[in-house]
N, C-alpha and C. Protein backbone atom coordinates (compact mmCIF):
# COMPACT_ATOMS: atom_id res chain seq x y z
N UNK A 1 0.84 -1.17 0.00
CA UNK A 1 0.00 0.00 0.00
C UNK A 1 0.89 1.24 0.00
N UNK A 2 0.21 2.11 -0.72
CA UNK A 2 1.52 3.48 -0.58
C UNK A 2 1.33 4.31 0.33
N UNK A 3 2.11 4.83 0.71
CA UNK A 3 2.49 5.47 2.16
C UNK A 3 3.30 6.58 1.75
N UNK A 4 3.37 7.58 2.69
CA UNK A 4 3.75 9.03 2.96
C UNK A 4 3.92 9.60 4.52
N UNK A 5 4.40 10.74 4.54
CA UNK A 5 4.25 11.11 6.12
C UNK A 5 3.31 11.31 6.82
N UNK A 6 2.59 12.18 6.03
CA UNK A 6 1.11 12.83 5.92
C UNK A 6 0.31 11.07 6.17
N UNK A 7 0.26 10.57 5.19
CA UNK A 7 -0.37 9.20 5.55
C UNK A 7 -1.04 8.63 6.77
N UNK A 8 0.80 8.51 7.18
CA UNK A 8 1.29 7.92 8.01
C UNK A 8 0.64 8.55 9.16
N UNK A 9 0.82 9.68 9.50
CA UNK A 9 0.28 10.70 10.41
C UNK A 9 -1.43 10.12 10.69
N UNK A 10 -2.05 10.09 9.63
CA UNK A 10 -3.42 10.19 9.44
C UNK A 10 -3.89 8.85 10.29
N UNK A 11 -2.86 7.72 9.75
CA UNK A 11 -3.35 6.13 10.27
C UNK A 11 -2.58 6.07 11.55
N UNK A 12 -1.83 7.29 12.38
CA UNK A 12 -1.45 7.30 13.84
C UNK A 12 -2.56 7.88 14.79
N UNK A 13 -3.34 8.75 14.13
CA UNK A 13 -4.34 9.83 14.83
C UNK A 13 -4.92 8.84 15.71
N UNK A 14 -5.19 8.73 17.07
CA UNK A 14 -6.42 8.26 17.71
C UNK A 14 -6.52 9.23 18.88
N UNK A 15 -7.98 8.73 19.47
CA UNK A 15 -8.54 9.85 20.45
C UNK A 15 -7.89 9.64 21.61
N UNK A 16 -7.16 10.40 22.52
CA UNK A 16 -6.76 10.47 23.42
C UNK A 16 -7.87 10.99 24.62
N UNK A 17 -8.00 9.95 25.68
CA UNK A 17 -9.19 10.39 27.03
C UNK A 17 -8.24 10.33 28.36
N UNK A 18 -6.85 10.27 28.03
CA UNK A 18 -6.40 10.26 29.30
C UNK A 18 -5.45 11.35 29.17
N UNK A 19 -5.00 12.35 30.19
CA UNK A 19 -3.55 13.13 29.24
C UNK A 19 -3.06 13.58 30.67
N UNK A 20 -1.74 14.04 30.78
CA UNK A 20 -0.74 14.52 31.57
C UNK A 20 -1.43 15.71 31.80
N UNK A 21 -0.58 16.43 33.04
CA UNK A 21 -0.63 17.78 33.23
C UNK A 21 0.16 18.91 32.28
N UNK A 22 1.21 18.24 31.73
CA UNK A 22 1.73 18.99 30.90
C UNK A 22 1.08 19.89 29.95
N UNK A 23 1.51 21.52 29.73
CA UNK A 23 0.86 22.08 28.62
C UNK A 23 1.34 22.04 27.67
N UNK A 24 -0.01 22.55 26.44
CA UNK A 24 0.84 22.81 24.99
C UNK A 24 1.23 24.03 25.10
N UNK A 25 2.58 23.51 24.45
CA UNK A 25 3.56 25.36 24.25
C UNK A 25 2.42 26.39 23.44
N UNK A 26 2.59 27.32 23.71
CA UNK A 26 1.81 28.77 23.02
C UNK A 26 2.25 28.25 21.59
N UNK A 27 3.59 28.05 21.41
CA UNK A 27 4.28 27.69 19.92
C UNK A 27 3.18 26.89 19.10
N UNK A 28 3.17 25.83 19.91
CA UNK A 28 2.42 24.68 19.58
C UNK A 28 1.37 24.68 19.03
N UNK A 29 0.60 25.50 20.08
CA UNK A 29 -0.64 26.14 20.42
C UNK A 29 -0.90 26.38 18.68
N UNK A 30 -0.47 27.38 18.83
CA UNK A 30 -0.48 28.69 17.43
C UNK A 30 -0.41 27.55 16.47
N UNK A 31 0.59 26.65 15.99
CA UNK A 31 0.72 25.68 14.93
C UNK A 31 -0.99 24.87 14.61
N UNK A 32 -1.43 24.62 15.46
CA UNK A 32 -2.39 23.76 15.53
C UNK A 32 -3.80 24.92 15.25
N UNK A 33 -3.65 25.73 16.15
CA UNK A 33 -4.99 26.78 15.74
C UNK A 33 -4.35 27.23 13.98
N UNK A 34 -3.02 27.40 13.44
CA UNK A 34 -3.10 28.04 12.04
C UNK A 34 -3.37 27.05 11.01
N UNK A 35 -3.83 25.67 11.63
CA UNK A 35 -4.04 24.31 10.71
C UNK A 35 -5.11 24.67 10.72
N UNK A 36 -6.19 25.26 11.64
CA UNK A 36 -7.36 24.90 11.54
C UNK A 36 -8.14 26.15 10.51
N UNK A 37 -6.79 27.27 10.45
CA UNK A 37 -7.75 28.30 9.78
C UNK A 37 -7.44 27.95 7.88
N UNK A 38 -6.64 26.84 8.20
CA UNK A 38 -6.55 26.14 6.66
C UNK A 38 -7.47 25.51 5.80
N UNK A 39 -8.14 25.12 6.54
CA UNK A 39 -9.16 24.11 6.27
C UNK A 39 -10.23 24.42 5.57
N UNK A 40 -10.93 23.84 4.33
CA UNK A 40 -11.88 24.52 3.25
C UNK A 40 -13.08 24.87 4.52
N UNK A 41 -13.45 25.97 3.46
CA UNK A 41 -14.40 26.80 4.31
C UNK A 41 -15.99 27.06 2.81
N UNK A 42 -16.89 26.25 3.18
CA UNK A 42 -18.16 26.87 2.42
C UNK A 42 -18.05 28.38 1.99
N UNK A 43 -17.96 28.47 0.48
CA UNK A 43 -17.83 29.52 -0.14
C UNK A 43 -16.79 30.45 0.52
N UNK A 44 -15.74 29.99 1.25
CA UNK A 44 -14.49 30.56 1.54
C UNK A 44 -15.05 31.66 2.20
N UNK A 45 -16.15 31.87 2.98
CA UNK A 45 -16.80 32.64 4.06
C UNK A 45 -15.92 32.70 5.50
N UNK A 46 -15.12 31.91 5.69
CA UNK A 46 -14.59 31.40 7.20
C UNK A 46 -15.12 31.97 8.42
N UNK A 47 -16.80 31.59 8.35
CA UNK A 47 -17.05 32.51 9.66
C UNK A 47 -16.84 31.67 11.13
N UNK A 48 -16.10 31.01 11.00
CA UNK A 48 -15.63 30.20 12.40
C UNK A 48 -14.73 31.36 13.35
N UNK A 49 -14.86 30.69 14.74
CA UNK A 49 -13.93 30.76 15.60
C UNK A 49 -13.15 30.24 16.37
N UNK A 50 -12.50 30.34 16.51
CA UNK A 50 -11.78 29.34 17.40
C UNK A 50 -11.03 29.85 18.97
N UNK A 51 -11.54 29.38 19.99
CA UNK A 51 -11.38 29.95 21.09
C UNK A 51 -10.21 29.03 22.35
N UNK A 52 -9.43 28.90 22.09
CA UNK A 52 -8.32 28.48 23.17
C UNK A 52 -8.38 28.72 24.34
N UNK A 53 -8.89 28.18 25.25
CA UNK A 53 -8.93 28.29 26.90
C UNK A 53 -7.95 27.06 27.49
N UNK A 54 -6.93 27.76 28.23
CA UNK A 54 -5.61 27.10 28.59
C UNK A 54 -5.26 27.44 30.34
N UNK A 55 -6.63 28.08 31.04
CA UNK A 55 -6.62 28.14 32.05
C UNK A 55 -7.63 27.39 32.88
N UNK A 56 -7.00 26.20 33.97
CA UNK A 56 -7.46 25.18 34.42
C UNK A 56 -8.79 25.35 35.21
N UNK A 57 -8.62 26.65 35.82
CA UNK A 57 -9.79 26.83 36.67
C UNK A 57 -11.00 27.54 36.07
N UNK A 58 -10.56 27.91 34.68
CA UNK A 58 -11.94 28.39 33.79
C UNK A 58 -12.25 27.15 33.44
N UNK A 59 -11.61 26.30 32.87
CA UNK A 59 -11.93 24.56 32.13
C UNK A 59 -12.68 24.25 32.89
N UNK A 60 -12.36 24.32 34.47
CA UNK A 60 -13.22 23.16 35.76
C UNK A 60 -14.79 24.20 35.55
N UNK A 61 -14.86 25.12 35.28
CA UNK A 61 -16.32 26.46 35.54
C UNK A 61 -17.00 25.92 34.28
N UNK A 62 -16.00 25.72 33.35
CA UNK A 62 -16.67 25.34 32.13
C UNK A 62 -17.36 24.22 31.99
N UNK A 63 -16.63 22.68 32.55
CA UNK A 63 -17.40 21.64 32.73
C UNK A 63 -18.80 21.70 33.91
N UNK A 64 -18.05 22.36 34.74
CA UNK A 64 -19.24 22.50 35.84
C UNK A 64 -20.88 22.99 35.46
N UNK A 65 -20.53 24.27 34.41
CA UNK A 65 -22.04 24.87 33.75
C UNK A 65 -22.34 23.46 32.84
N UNK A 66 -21.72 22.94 32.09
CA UNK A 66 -21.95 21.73 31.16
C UNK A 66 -22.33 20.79 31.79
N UNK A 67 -22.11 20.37 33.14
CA UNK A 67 -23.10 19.23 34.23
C UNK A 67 -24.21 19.98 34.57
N UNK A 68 -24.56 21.69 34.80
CA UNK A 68 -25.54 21.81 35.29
C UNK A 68 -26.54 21.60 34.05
N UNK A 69 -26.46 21.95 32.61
CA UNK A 69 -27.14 21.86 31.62
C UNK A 69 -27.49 20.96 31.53
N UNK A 70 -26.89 19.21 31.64
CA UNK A 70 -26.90 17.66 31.67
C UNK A 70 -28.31 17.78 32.66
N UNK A 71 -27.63 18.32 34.13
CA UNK A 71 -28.58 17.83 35.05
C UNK A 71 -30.44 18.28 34.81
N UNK A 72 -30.26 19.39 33.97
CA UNK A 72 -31.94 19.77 33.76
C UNK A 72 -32.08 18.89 32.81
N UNK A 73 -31.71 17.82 31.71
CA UNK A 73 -31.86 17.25 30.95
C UNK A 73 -32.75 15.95 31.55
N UNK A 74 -33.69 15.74 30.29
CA UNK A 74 -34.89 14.34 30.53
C UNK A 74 -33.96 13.53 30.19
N UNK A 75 -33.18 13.15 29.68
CA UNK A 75 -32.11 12.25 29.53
C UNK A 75 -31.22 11.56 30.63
N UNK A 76 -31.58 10.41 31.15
CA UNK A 76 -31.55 9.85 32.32
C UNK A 76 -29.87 9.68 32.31
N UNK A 77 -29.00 9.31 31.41
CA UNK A 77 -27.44 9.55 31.22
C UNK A 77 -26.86 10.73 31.08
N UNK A 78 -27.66 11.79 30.65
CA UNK A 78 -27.38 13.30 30.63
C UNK A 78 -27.09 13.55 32.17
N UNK A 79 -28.35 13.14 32.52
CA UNK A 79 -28.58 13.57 34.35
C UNK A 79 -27.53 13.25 35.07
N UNK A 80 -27.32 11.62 34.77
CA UNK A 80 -26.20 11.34 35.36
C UNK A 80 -24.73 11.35 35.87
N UNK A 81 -24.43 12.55 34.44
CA UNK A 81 -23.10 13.12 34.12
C UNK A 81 -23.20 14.22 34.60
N UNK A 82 -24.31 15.03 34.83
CA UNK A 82 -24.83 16.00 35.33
C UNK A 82 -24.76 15.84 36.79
N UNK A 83 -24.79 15.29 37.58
CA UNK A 83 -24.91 15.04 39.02
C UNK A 83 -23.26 14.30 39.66
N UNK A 84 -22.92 13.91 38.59
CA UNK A 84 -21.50 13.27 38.87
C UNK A 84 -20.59 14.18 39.31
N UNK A 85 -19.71 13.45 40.80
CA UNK A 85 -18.58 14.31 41.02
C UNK A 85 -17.23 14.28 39.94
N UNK A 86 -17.14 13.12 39.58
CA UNK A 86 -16.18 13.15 38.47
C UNK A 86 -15.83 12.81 37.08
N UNK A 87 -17.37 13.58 36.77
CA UNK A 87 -17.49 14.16 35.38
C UNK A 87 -16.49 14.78 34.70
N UNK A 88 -15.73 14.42 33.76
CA UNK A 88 -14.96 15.96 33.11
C UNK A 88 -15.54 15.46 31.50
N UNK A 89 -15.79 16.38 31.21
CA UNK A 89 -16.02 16.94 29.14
C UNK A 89 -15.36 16.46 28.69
N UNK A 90 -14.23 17.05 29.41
CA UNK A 90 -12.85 17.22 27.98
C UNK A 90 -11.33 16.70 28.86
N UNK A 91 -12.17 15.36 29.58
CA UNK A 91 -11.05 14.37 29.90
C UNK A 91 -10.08 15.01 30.72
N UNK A 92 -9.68 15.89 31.40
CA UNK A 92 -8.53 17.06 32.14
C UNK A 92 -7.79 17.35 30.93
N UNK A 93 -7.77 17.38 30.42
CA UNK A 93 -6.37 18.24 28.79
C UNK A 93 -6.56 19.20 29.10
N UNK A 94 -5.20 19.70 29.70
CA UNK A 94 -4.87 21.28 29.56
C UNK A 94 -5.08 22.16 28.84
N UNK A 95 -5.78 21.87 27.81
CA UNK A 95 -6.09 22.88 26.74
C UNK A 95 -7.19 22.43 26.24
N UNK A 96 -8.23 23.04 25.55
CA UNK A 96 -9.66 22.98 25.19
C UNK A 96 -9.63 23.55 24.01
N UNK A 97 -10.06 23.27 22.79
CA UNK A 97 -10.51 24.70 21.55
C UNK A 97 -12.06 24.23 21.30
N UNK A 98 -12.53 25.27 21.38
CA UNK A 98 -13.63 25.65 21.26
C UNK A 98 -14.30 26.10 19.98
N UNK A 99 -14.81 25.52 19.10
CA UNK A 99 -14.99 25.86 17.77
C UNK A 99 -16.51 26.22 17.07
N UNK A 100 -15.93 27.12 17.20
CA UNK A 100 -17.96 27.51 16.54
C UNK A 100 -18.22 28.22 15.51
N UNK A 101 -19.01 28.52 14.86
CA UNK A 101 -19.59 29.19 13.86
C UNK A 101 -21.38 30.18 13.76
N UNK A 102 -21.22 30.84 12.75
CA UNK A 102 -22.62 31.23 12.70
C UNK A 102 -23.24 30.46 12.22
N UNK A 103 -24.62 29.96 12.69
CA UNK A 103 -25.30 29.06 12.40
C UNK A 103 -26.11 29.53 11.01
N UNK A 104 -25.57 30.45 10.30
CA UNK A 104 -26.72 30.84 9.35
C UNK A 104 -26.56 30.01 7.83
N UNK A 105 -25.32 29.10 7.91
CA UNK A 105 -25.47 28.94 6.82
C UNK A 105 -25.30 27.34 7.04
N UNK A 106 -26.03 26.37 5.90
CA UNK A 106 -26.09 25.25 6.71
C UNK A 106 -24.75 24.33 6.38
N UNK A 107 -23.48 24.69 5.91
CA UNK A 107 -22.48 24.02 5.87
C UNK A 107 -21.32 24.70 6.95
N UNK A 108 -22.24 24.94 8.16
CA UNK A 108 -21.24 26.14 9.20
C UNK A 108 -21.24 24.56 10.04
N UNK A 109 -21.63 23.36 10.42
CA UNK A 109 -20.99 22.33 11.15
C UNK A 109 -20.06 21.74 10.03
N UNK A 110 -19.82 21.30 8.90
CA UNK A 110 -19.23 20.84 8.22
C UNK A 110 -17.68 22.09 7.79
N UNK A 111 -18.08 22.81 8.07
CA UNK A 111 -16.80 23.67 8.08
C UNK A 111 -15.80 23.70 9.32
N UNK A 112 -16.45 23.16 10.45
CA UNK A 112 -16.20 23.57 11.55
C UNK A 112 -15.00 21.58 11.62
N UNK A 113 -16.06 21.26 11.39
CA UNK A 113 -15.45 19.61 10.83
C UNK A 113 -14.28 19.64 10.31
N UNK A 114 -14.14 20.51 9.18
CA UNK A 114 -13.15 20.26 8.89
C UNK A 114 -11.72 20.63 9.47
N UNK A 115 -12.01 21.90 10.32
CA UNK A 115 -10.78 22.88 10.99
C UNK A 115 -10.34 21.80 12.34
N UNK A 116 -11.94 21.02 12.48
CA UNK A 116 -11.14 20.02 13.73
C UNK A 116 -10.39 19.06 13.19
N UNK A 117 -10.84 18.98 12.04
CA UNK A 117 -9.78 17.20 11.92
C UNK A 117 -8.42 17.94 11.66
N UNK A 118 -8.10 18.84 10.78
CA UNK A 118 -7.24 19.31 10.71
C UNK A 118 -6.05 19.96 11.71
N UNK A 119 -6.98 20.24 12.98
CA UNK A 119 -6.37 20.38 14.29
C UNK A 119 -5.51 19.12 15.30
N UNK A 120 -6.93 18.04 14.71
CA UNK A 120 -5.93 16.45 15.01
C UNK A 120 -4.80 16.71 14.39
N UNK A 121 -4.75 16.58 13.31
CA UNK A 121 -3.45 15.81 12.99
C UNK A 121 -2.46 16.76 12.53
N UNK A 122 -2.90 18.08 12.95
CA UNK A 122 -1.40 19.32 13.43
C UNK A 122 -1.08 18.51 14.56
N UNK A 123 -2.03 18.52 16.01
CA UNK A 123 -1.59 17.91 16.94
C UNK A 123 -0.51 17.03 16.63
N UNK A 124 -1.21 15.62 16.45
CA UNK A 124 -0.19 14.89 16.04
C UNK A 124 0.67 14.88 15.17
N UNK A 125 0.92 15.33 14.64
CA UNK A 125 2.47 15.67 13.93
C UNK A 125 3.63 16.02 14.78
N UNK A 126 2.79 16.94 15.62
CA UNK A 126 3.75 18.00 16.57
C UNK A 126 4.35 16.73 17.93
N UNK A 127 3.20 15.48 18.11
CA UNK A 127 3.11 14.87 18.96
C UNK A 127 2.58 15.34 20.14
N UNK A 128 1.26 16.04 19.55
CA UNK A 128 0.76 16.27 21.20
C UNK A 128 -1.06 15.37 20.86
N UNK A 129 -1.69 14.89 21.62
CA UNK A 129 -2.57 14.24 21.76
C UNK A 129 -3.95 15.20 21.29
N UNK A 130 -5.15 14.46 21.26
CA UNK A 130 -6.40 14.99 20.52
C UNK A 130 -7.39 14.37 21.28
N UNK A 131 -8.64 14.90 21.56
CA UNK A 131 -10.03 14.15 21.31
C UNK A 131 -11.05 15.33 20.90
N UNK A 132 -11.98 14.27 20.11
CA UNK A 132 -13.50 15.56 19.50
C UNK A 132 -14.18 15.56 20.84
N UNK A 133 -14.71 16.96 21.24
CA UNK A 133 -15.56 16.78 22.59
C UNK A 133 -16.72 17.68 22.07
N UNK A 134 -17.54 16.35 22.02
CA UNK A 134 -19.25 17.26 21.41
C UNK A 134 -20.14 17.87 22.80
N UNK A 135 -19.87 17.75 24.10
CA UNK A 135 -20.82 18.59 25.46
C UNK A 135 -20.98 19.84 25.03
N UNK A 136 -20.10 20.42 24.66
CA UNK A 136 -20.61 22.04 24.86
C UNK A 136 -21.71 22.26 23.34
N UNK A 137 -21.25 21.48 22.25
CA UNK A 137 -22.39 21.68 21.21
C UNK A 137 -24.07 21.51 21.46
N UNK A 138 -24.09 20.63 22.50
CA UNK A 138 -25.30 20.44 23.16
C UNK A 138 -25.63 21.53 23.97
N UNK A 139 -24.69 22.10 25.06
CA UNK A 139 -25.12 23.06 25.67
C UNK A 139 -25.09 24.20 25.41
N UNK A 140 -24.47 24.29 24.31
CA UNK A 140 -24.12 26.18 24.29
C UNK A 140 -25.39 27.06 24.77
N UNK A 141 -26.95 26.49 24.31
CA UNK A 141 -27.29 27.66 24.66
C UNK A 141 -27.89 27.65 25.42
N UNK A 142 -27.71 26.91 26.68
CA UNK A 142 -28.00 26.84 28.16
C UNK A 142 -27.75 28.38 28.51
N UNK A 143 -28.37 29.12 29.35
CA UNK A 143 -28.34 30.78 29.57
C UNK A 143 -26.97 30.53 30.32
N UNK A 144 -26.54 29.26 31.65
CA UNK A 144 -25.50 29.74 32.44
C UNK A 144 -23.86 29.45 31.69
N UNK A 145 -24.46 28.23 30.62
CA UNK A 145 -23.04 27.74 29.85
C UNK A 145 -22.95 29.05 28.34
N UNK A 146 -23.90 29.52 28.12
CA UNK A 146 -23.51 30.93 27.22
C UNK A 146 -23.14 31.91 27.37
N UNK A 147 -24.02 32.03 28.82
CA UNK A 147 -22.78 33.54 29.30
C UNK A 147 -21.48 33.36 29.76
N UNK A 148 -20.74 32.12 29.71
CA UNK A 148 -19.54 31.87 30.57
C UNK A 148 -18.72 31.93 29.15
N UNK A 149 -19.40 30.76 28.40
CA UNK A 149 -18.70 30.74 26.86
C UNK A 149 -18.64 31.75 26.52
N UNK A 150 -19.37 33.27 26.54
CA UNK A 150 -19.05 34.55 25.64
C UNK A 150 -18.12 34.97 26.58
N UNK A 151 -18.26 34.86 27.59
CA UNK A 151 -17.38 36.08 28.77
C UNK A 151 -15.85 35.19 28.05
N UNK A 152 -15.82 33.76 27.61
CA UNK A 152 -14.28 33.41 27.34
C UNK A 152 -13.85 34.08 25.75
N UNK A 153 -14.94 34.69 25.24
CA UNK A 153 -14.56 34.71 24.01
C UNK A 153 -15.61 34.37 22.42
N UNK A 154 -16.42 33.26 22.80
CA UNK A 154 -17.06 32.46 22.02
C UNK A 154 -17.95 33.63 21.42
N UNK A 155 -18.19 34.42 20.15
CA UNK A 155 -19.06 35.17 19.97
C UNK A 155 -20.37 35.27 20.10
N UNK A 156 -21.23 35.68 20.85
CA UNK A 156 -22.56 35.37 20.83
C UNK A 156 -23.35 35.00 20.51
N UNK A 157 -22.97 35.05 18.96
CA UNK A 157 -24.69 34.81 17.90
C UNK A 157 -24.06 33.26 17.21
N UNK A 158 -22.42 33.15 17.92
CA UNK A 158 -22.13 31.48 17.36
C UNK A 158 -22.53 30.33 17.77
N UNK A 159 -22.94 29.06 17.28
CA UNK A 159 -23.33 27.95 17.81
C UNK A 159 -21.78 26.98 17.70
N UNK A 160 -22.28 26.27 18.60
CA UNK A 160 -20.07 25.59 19.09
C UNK A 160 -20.70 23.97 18.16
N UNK A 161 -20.08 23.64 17.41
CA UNK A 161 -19.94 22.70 16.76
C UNK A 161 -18.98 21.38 17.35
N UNK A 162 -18.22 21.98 17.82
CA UNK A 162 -17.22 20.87 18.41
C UNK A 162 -16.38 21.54 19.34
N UNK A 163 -15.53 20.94 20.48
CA UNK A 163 -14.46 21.21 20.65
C UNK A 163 -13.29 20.38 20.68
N UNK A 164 -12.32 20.47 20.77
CA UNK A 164 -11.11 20.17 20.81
C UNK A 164 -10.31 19.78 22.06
N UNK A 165 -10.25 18.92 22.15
CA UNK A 165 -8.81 18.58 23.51
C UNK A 165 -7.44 18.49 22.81
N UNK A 166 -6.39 19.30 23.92
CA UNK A 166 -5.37 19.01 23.57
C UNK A 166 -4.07 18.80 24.38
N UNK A 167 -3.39 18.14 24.59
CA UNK A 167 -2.59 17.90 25.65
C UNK A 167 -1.75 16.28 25.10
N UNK A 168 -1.03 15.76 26.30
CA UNK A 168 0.06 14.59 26.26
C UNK A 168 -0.53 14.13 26.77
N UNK A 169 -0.59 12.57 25.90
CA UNK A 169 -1.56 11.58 26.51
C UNK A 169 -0.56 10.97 27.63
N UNK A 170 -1.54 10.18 28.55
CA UNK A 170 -0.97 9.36 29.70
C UNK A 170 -0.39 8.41 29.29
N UNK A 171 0.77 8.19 29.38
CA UNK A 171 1.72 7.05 29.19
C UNK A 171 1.09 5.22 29.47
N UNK A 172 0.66 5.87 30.68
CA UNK A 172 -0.18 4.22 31.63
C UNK A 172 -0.98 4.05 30.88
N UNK A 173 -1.95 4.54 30.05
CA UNK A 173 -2.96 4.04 29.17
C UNK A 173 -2.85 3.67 27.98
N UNK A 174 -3.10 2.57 27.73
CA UNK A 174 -2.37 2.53 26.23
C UNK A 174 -3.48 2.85 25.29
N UNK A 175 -3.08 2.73 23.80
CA UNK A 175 -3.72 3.63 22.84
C UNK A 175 -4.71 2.54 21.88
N UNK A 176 -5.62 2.19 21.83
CA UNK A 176 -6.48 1.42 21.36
C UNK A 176 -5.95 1.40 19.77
N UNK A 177 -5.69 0.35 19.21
CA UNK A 177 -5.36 0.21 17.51
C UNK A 177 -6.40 -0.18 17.20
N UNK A 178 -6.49 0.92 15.84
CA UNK A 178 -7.52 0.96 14.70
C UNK A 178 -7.58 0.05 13.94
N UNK A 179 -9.13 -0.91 13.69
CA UNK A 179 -9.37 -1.61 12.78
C UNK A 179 -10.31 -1.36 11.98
N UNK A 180 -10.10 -1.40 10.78
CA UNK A 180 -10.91 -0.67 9.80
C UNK A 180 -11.85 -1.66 9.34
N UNK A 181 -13.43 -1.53 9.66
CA UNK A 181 -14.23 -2.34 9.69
C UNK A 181 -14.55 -2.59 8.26
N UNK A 182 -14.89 -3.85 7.82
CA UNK A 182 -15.21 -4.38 6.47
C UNK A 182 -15.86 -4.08 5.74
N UNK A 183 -15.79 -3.27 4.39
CA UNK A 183 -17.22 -3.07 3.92
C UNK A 183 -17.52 -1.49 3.92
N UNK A 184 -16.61 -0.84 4.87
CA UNK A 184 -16.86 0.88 4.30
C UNK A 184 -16.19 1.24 2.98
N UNK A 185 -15.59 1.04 2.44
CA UNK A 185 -15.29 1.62 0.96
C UNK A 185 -15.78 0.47 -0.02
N UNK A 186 -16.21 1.77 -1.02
CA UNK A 186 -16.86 1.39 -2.58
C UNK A 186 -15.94 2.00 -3.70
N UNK A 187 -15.65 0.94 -4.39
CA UNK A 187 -15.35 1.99 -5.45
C UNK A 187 -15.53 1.60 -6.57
N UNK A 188 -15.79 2.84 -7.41
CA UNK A 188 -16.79 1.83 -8.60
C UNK A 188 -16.47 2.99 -10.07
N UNK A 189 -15.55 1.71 -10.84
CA UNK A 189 -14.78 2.00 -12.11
C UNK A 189 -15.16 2.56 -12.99
C-alpha cells in the first residue's frame, strides 16, 4: 500500500481520554490553531472561531455549567453526568478549543469539521494528543453555559460545533489500535 508522512500521520491519529498535566507550548498552540484556519471553508466565508482556553480553573467552571445543563436534561445519562462528582467533558487536557460558527449557513458544522480534523493531525504531527468533545455543542445555549462561553470569548450569535482537547496523553494508558471495519469503501470504475 503506498504510504507518505502525511499518511502515516493520518493512520497514527487516535482519540486520546487520558492526558498529563503537561501544557501545549503557546508555539504549539499557534501551529495547531493556524491548521485549523486552513481548512476549506463553504464559499471561503470562514465565519468560524476558534477559542483556546488554557486556564485550568476556567476549564473546571466550564465543565461545571456543562453538568448543570446535563442535570436539567430528561435524559436519564445526561442527568447522570450531570450530578457526577467526576465528570470531566474534555477528559482534564490542559487545553480545550472551542470551535464555533454562525449558524446561518447550513455548511457552518461541516466547516467547523473540517478545521477540527485538521487540528488532530497538526496535533499529532507535533506529537501532542487529541479528542472531539461534542458537550458544549449540546449546551451552548444553556443561559448559564452561554454567558460563561461569551465572557471566554465564544461570539454570541455562534453555535459551538465541536471542541477540541489538547494535551500529552498518559503514558499508563495505552492507545487502542484501529481496525478498519469491512465493507466501508466502494469503489466503482
Amino acid at each position: 500500500m503506498k504510504t507518505n508522512e502525511i499518511l502515516e500521520n493520518i493512520k497514527a491519529r487516535r482519540s486520546v481520554r487520558a492526558y498529563t498535566d503537561r501544557q501545549v507550548s503557546e508555539e504549539d498552540l499557534s501551529a495547531v490553531l493556524e491548521a485549523a484556519t486552513y481548512a476549506p471553508s463553504g464559499m471561503h466565508f470562514e465565519t468560524w472561531h476558534f477559542t483556546a482556553v488554557r486556564n485550568a480553573d476556567k476549564l473546571a467552571e466550564l465543565n461545571e455549567r456543562i453538568k448543570g445543563a446535563f442535570a436539567k436534561s430528561e435524559d436519564p445519562r445526561l442527568q447522570e453526568r450531570g450530578h457526577s462528582k467526576t465528570y470531566c467533558c474534555y477528559y482534564h487536557a490542559p487545553t480545550l478549543v472551542i470551535v464555533s460558527n454562525e449558524p446561518t449557513q447550513w455548511w457552518a458544522a461541516m466547516d467547523c469539521a473540517c478545521a477540527i480534523e485538521n487540528m488532530f493531525l497538526a496535533a499529532r504531527s507535533l506529537g501532542i494528543g487529541s479528542c472531539w468533545i461534542n458537550q458544549l455543542g449540546t449546551t451552548c445555549d444553556d443561559p448559564e453555559v452561554r454567558a460563561f462561553i461569551t465572557s471566554l470569548g465564544v461570539p454570541e450569535h455562534h453555535k459551538v460545533y465541536g471542541c477540541v482537547a489538547l494535551g500529552y496523553a498518559d503514558p499508563q494508558i495505552p492507545m487502542k489500535e484501529k481496525v478498519v471495519k469491512a465493507g466501508t469503501v466502494t469503489i466503482v470504475g
